[in-house]
Structures are given as C-alpha cells and as structure tokens.
C-alpha atoms as a PDB file:
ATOM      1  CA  UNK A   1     -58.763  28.054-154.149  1.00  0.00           C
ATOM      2  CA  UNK A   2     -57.244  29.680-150.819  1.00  0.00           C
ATOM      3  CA  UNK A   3     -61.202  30.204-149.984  1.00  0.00           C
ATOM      4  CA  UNK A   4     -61.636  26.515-149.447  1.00  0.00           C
ATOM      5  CA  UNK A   5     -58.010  25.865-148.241  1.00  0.00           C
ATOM      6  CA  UNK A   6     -58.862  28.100-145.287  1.00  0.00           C
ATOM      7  CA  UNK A   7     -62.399  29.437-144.881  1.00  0.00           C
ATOM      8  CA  UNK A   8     -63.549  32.306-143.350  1.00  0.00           C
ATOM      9  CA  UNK A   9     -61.085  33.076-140.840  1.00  0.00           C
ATOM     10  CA  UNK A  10     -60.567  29.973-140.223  1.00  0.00           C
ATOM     11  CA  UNK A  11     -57.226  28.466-139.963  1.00  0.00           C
ATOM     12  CA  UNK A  12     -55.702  25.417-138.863  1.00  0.00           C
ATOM     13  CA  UNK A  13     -55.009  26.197-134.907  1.00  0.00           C
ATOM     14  CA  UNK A  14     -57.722  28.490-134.635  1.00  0.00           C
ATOM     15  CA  UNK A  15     -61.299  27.282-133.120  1.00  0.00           C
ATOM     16  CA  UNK A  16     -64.502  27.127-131.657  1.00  0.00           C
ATOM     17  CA  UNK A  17     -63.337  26.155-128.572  1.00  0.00           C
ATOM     18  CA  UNK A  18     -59.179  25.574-127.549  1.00  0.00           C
ATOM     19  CA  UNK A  19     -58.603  22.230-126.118  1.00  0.00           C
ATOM     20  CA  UNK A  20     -56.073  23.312-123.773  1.00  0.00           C
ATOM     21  CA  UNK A  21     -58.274  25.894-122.338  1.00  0.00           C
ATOM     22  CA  UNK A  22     -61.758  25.353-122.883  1.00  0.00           C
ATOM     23  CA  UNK A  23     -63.974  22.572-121.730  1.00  0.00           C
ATOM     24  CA  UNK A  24     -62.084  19.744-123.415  1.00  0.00           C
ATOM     25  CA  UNK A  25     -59.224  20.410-121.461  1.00  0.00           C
ATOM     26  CA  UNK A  26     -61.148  19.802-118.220  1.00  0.00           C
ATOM     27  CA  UNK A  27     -61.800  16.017-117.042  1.00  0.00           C
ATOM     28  CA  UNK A  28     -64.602  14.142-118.460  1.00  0.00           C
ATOM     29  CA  UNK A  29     -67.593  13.908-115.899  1.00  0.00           C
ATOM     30  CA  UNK A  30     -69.732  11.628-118.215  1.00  0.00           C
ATOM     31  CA  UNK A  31     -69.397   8.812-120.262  1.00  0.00           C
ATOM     32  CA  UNK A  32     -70.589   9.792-123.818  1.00  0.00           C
ATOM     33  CA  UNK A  33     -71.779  13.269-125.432  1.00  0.00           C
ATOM     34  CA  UNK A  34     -73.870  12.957-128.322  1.00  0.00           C
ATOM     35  CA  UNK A  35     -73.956  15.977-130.785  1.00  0.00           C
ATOM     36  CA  UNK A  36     -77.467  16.334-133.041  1.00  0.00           C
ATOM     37  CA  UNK A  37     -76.757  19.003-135.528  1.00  0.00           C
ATOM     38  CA  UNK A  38     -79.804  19.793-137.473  1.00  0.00           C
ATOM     39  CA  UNK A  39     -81.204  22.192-140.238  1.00  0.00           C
ATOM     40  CA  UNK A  40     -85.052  22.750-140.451  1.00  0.00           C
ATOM     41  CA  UNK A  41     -85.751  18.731-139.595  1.00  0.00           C
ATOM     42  CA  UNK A  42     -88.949  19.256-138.852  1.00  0.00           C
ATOM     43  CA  UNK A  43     -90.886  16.494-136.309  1.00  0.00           C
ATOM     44  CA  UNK A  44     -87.741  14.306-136.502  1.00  0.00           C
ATOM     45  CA  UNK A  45     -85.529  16.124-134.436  1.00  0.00           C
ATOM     46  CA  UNK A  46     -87.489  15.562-131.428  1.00  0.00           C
ATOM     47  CA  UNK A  47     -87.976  11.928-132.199  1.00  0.00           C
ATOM     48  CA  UNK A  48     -84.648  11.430-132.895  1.00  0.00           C
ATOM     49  CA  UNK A  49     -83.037  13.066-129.426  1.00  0.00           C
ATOM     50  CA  UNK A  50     -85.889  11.603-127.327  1.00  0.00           C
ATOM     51  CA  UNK A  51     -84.705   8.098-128.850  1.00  0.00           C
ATOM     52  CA  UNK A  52     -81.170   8.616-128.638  1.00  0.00           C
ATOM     53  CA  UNK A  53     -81.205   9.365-124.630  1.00  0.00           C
ATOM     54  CA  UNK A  54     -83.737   5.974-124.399  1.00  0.00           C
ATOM     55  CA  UNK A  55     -80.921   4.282-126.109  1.00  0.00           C
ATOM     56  CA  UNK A  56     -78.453   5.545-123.955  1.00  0.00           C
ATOM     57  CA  UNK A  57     -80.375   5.292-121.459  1.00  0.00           C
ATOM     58  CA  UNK A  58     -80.443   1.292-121.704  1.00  0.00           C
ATOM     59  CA  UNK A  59     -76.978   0.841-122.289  1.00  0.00           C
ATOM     60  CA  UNK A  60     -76.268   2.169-119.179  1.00  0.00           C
ATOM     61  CA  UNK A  61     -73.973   4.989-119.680  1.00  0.00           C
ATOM     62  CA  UNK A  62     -74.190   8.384-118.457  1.00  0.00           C
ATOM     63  CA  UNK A  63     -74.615  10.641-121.103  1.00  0.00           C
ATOM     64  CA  UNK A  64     -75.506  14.199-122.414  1.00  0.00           C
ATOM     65  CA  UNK A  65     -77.177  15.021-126.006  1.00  0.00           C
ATOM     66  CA  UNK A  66     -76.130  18.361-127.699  1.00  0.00           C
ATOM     67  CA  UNK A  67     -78.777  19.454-129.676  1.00  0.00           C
ATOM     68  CA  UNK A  68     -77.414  22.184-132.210  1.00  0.00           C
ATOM     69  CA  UNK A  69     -79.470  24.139-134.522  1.00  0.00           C
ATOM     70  CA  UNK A  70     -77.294  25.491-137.502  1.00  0.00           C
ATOM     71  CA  UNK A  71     -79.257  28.359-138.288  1.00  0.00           C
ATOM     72  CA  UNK A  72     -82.884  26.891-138.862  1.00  0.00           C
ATOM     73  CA  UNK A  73     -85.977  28.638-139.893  1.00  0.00           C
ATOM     74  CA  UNK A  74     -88.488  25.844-139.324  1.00  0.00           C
ATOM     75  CA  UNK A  75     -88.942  26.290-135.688  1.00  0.00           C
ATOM     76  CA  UNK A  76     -87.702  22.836-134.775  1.00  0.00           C
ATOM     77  CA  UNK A  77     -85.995  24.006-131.501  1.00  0.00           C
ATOM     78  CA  UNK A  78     -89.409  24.286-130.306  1.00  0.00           C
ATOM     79  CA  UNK A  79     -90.014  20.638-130.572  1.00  0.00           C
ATOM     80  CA  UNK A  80     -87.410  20.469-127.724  1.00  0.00           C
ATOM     81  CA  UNK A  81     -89.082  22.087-125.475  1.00  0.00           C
ATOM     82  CA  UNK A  82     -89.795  20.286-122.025  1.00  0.00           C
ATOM     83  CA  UNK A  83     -86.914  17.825-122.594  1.00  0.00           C
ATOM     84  CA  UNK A  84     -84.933  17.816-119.086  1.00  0.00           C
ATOM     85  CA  UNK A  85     -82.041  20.813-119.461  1.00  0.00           C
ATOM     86  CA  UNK A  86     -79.689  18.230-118.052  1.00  0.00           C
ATOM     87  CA  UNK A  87     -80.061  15.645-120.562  1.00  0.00           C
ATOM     88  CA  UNK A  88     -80.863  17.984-123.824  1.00  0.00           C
ATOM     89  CA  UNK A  89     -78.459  20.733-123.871  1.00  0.00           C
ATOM     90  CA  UNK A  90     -79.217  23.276-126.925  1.00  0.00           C
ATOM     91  CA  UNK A  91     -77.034  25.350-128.928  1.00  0.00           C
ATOM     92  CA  UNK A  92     -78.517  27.311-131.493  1.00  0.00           C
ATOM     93  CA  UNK A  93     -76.479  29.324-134.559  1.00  0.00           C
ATOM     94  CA  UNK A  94     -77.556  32.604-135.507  1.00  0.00           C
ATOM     95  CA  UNK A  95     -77.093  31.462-139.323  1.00  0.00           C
ATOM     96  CA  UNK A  96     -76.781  28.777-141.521  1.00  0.00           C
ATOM     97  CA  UNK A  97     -72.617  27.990-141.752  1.00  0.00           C
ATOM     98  CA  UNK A  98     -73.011  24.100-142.434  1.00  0.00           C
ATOM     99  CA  UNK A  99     -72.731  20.977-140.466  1.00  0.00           C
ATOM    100  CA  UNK A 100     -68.858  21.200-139.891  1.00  0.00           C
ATOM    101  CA  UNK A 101     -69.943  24.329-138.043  1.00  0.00           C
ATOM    102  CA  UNK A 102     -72.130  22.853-135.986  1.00  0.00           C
ATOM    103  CA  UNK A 103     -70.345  20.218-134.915  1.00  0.00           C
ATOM    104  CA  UNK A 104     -67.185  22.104-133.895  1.00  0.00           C
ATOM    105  CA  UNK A 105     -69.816  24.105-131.496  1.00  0.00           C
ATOM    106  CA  UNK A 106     -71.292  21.478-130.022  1.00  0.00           C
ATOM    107  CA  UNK A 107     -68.098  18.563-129.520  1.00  0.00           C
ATOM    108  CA  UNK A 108     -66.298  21.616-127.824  1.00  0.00           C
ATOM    109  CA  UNK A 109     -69.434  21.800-125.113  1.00  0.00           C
ATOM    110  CA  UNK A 110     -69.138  17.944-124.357  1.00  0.00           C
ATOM    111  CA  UNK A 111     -68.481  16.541-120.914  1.00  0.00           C
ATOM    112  CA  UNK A 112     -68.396  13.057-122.101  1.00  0.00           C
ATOM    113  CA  UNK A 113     -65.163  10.778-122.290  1.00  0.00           C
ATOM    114  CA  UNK A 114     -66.324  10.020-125.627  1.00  0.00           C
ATOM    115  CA  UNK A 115     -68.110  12.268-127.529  1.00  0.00           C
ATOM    116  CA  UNK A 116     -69.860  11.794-131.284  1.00  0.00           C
ATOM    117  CA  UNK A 117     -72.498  12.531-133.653  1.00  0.00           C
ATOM    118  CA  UNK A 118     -75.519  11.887-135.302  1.00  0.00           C
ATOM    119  CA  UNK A 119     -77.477  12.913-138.242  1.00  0.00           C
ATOM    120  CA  UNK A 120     -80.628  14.550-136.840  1.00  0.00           C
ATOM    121  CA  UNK A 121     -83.150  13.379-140.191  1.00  0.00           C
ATOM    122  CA  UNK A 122     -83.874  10.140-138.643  1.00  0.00           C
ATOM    123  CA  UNK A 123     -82.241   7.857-141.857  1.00  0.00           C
ATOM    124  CA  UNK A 124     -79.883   6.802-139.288  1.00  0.00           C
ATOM    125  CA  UNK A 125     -81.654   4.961-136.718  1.00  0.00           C
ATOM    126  CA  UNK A 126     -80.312   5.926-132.533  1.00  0.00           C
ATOM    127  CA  UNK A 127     -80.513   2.335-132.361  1.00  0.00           C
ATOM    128  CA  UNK A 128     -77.077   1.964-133.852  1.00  0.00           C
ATOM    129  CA  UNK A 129     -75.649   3.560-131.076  1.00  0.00           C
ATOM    130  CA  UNK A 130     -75.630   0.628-128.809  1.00  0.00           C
ATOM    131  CA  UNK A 131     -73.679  -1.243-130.610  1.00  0.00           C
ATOM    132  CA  UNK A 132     -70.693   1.840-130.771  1.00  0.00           C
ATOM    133  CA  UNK A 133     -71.390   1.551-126.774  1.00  0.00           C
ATOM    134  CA  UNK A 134     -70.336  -1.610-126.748  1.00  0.00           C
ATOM    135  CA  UNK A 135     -66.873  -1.540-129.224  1.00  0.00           C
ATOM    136  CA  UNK A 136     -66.421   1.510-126.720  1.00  0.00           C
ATOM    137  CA  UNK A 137     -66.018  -0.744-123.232  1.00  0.00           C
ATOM    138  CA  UNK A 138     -64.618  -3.739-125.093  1.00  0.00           C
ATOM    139  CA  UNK A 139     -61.865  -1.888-126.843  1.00  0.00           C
ATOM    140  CA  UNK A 140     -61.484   1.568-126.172  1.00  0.00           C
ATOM    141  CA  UNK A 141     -60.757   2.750-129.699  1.00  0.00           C
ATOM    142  CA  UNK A 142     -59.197   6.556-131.076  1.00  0.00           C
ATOM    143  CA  UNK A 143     -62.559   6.316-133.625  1.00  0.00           C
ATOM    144  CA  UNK A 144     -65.895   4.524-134.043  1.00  0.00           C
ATOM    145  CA  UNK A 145     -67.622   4.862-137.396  1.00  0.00           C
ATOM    146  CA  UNK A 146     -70.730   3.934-139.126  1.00  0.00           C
ATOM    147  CA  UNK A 147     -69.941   2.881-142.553  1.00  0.00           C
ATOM    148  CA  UNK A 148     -71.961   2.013-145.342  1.00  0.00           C
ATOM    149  CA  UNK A 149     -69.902  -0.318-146.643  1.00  0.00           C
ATOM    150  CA  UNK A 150     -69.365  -3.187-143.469  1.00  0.00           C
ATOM    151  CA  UNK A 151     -70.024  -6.375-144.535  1.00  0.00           C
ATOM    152  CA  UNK A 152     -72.975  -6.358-142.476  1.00  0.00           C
ATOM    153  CA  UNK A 153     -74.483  -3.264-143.558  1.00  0.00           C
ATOM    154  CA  UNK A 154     -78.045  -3.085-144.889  1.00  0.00           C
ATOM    155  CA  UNK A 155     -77.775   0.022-147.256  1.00  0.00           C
ATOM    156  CA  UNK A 156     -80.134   0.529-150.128  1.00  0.00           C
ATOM    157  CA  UNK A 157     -79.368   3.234-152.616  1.00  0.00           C
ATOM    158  CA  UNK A 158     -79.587   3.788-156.373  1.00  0.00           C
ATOM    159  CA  UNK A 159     -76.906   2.663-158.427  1.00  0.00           C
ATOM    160  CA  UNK A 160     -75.626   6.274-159.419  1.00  0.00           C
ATOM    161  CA  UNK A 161     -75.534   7.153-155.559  1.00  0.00           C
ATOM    162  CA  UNK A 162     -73.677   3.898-155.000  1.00  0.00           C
ATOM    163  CA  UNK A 163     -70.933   4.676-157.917  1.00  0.00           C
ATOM    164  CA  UNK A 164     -70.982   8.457-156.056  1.00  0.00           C
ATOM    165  CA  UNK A 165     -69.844   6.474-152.892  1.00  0.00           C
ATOM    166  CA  UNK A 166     -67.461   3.873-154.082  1.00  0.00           C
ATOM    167  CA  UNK A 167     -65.435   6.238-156.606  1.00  0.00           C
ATOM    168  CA  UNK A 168     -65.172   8.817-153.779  1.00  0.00           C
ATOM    169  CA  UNK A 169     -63.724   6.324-150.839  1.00  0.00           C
ATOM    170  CA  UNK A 170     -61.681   4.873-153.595  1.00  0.00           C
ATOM    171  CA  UNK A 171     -59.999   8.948-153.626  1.00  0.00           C
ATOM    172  CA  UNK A 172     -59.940   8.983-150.274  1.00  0.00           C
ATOM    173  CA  UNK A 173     -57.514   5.892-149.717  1.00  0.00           C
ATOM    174  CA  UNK A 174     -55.738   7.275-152.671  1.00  0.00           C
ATOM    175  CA  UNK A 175     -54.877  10.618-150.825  1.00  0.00           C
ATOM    176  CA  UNK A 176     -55.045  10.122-147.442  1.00  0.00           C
ATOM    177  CA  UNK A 177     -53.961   6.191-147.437  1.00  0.00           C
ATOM    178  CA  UNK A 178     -56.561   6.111-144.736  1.00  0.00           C
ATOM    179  CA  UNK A 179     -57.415   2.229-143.645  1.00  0.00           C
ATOM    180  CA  UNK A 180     -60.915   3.220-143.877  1.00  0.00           C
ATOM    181  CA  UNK A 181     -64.096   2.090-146.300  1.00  0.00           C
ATOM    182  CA  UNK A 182     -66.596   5.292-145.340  1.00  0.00           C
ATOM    183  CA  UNK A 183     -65.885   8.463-143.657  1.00  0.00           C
ATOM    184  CA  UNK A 184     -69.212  10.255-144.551  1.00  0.00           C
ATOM    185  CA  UNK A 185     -71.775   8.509-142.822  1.00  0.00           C
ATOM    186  CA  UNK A 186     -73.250  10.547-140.018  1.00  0.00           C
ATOM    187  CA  UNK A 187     -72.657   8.403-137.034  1.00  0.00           C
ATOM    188  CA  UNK A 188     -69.690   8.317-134.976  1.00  0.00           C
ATOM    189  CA  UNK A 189     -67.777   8.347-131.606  1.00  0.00           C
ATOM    190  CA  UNK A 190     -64.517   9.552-130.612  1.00  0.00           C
ATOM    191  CA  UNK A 191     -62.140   9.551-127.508  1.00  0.00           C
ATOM    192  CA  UNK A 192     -62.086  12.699-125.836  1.00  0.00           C
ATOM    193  CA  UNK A 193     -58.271  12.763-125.943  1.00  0.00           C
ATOM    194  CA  UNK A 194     -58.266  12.621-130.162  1.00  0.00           C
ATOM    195  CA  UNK A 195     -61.453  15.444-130.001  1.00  0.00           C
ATOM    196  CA  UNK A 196     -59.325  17.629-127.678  1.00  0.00           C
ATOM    197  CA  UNK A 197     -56.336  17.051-130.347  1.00  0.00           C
ATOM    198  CA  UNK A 198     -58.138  17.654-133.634  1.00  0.00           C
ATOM    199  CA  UNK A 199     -60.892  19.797-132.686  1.00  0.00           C
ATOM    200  CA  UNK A 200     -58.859  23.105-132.663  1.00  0.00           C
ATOM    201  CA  UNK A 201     -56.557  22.050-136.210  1.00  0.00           C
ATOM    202  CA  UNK A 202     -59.995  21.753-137.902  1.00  0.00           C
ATOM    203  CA  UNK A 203     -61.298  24.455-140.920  1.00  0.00           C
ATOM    204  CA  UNK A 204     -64.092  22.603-142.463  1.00  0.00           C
ATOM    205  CA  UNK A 205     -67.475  23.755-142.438  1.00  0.00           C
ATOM    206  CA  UNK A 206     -69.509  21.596-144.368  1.00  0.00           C
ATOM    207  CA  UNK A 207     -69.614  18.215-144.873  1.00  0.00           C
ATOM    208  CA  UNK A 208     -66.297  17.611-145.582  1.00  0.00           C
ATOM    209  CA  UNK A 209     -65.996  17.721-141.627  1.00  0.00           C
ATOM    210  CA  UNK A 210     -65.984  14.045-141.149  1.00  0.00           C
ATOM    211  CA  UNK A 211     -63.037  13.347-143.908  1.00  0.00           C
ATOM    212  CA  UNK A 212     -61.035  16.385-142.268  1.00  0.00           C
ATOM    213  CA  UNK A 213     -61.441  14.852-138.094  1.00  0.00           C
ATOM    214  CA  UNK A 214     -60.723  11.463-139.601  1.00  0.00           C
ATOM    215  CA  UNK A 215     -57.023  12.315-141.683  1.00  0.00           C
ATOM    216  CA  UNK A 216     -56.259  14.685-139.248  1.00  0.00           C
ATOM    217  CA  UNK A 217     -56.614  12.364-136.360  1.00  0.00           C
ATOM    218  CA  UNK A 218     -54.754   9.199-138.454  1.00  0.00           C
ATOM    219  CA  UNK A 219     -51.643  11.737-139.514  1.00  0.00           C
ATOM    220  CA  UNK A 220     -50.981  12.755-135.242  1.00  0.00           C
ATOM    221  CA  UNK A 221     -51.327   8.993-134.454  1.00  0.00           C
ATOM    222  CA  UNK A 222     -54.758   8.089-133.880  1.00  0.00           C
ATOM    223  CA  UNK A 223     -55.639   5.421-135.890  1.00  0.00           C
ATOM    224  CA  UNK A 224     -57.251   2.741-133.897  1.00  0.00           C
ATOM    225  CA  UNK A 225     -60.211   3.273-136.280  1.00  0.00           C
ATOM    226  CA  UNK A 226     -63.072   0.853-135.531  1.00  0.00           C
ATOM    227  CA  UNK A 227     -66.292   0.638-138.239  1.00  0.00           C
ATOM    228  CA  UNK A 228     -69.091  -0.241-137.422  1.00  0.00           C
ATOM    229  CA  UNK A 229     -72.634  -1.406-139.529  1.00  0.00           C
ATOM    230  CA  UNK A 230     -75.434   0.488-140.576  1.00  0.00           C
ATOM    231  CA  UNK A 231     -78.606   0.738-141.855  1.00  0.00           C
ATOM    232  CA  UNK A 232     -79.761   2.945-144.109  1.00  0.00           C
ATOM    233  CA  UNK A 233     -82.481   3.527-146.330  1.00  0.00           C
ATOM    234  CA  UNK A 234     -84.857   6.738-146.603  1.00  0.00           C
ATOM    235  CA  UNK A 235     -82.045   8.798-146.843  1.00  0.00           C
ATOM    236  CA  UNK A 236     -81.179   7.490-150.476  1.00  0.00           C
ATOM    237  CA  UNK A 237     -84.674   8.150-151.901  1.00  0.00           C
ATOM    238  CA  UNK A 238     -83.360  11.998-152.654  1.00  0.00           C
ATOM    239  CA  UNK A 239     -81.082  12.655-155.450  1.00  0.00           C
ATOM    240  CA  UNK A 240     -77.618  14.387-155.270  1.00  0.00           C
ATOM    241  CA  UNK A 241     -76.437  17.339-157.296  1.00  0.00           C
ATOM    242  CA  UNK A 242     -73.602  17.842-159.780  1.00  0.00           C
ATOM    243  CA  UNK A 243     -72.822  21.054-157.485  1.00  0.00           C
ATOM    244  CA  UNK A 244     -72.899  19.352-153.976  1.00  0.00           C
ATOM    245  CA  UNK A 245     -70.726  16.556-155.538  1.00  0.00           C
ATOM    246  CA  UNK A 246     -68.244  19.496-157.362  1.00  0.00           C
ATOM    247  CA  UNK A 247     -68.143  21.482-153.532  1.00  0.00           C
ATOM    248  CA  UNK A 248     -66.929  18.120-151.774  1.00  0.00           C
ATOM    249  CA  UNK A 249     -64.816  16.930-154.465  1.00  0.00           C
ATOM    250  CA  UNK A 250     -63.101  20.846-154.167  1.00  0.00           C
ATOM    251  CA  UNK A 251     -62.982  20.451-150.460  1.00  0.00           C
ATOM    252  CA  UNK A 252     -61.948  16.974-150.017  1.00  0.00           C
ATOM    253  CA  UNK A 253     -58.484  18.288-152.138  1.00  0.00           C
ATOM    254  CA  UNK A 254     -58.643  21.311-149.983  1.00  0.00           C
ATOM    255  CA  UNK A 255     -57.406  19.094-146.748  1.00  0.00           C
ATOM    256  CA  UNK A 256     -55.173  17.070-149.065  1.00  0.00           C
ATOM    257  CA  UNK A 257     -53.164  20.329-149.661  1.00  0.00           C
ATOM    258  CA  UNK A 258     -53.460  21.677-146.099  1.00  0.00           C
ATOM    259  CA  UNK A 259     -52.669  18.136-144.646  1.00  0.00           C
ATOM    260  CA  UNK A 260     -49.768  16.444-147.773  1.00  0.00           C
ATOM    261  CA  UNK A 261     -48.157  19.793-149.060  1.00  0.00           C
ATOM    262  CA  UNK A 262     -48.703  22.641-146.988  1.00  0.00           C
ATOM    263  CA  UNK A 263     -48.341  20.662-143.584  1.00  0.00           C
ATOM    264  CA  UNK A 264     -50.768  23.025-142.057  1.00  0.00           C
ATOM    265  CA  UNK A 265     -52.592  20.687-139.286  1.00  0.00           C
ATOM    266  CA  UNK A 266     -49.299  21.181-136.977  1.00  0.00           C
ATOM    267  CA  UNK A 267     -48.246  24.831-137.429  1.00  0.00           C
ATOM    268  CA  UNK A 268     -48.828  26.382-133.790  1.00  0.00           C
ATOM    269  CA  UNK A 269     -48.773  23.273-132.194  1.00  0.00           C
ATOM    270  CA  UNK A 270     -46.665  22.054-128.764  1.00  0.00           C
ATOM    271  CA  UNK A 271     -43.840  19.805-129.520  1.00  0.00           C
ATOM    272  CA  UNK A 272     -44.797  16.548-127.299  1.00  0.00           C
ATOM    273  CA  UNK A 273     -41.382  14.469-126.343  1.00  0.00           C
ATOM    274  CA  UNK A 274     -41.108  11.539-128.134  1.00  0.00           C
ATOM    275  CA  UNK A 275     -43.472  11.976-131.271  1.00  0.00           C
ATOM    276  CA  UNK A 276     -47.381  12.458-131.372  1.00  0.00           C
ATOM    277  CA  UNK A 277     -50.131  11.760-128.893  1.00  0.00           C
ATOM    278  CA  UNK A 278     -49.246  10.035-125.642  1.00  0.00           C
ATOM    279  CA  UNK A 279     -45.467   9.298-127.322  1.00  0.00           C
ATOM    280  CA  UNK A 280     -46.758   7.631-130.970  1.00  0.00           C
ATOM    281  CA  UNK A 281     -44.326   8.213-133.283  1.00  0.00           C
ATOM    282  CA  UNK A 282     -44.562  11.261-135.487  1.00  0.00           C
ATOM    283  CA  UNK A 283     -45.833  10.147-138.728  1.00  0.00           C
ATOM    284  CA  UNK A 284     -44.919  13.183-140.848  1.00  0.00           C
END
C-alpha cells in the first residue's frame, strides 16, 4: 500500500516544478494555457491542438497550448511539426509514467492566468472550451470542469460504463464530501493561484490526477468549483478492465489516506496568517 500512498519518490511537497520558485511563481503573461497530454494518438493529436488554438483563437484570449508526449512510440510529435513554436509548445517524456505525469510537466510550464487540460483522443471536442472561456470572464472561478453528468450533457455510454461512473462519484462524495458530480472527465481549467497551490502537494501519476488536484484544492479553500457540459461519445465505444477499475479504486483510497488520516497535503507547507489561501479559513 505505501507504493500508491506515495509513488516513486514522490511525496506530497515535492514536484515537477515549485510554485514559489519556478514559473508559477512568476506573473501570468497570458490569459489561458492549455495542456494536451497524449500517448501514441495517432492523426488526432494534430487535429485536436490545431482546433483548440482556432477555438481560442475566436474567443479572443491570448493563449499557449502545451503539447506533452508521455512517452509515445507512435511518432505523433511529428504531426506537430510546422505548428508556430509560440503557440504549440512541446514537452516530450522519455517514458511512459501516466497522464498525472504529464500533466504536472506541462501545468508547471504555463504562462497563462488560467491554465487546464484536455484529453488529446479527440472524444472531447476543443469546442467545449469556449464555453469554460466564458464562466472564466463572467465569474472568475478556483475550478472549471467538464462533467458527464450536467443536466445538459449529451453522454452516450453503455450501461455497465454508466454504473462504473455513478457508483464511483457516489465514493467520491462519500470520502472527500466534495460538492462535485464528475471529477474524471478530461477537460478543465484552473486559476493560476489554486495550480501554483496544489501543483507541488500532488503524487498522482495516473489518472487519479484529476480526483487528487480537485480534493486537494477544496481541503486549502478552493472550492468555487464551476461544471460545465459535455459531449461525449466515441470514447465509450471501448470497454474498461476489471484491472484499470481495481488501480483507480486503490488509488482513489490512496489520497483519502494521504488527505483524511495522514494529513499529508500540508506537511512542508508556509503557515499563511489567518487560515488558507488569500485568508479562507483553514478547513482541517
């Protein structure tokens, strides 16, 4: 169990990049940063990054896309090639360490006063983003997330993979008491200030990632969490595993344990005067 509690030299306080130091804790110069973490996508990846920065593009931010290969064998990188170096940054990892990994590289890179993510297979649709643009400038929210389960969602999946879903958000309020219906789709935006926070508290490597920025963020304070709709539908033509559901299920009570019992997420941490972030109250 203390492999998946902390993995890999990875502890809570230790990572990719250190908030105070590192580019987070310089200004923002842009308005968004969009991070595209991919394994061996094949022709989608370009698709999907040269539709993202159109998007973008004609919602009139300024913006930066973070293209970061975890460790893929397909070549794909090479699909970016010609895509204008300040637009399309890309990172790419000498191995395969899962999406969590990926992401922690490439949200420590970003410039942007918000900075997110995006599923580089193409189920989820750059088109969505405008919409998170626009909660962005109305309200300024900690958290913008896609979820599945919005009432004005179009998601369609198999009943088993719908069970799979609703059983394992039903856990998640249950542990975390999180005021949130899906943490696992693969679209989402977050202030700078709660990425600069979390970022370096974070262990997860895998897809776990999203549940892990989300609790973390909610125990220091941050819990303006927006959702926002999706569609979905290629994505649920592929079946899950018993395994892949076992490894999140073991991971998911992983951060329960570091975050409920072990109080992990604020060992090494600055006291800030008056509570959490900006003065919040502290919640633990």
């Amino acid at each position: 169990m203390s492999d998946h509690l902390f993995p890999a030299d990875r502890t809570p306080g230790r990572a990719t990049d250190d908030a105070g130091d590192g580019e987070l804790g310089r200004p923002a110069t842009l308005d968004v940063s969009i991070v595209v973490p991919y394994y061996n996508p094949g022709a989608r990846l370009r698709t999907t990054v040269e539709r993202t920065a159109e998007v973008l593009r004609e919602a009139g931010v300024t913006f930066e896309i973070i293209a970061v290969s975890d460790g893929s064998t397909d070549g794909s990188q090479l699909s970016l090639v010609g895509l204008p170096e300040e637009v399309v940054r890309q990172v790419e990892l000498g191995r395969n360490e899962g999406k969590g990994q990926a992401l922690q590289v490439g949200l420590s890179m970003g410039h942007g006063r918000y900075l997110g993510f995006l599923d580089a297979d193409g189920d989820l649709s750059p088109e969505l983003l405008a919409p998170f643009v626009t909660l962005m400038r109305l309200y300024e929210p900690d958290i913008i997330l896609g979820s599945k389960r919005h009432p004005m969602s179009a998601v369609s999946y198999p009943p088993l993979r719908r069970l799979y879903s609703v059983g394992y958000q039903a856990l998640i309020r249950a542990l975390f008491r999180l005021d949130v219906r899906d943490t696992q789709v693969g679209l989402k935006l977050v202030k700078r200030e709660v990425i600069a926070s979390v970022l370096p508290l974070l262990v997860e490597r895998r897809f776990a990632f999203d549940l892990e920025l989300i609790a973390v963020a909610n125990s220091l304070g941050y819990d303006r969490v927006f959702e926002a709709p999706v569609r979905i539908e290629e994505r649920f033509r592929s079946t899950i595993s018993l395994r892949a559901v076992g490894g999140m299920l073991v991971d998911t009570l992983a951060i329960f344990v570091r975050l409920r019992i072990l109080h992990r997420y604020r060992r090494g941490r600055s006291p800030v005067p008056g509570g959490g972030p900006e003065g919040r109250p502290d919640p633990t």
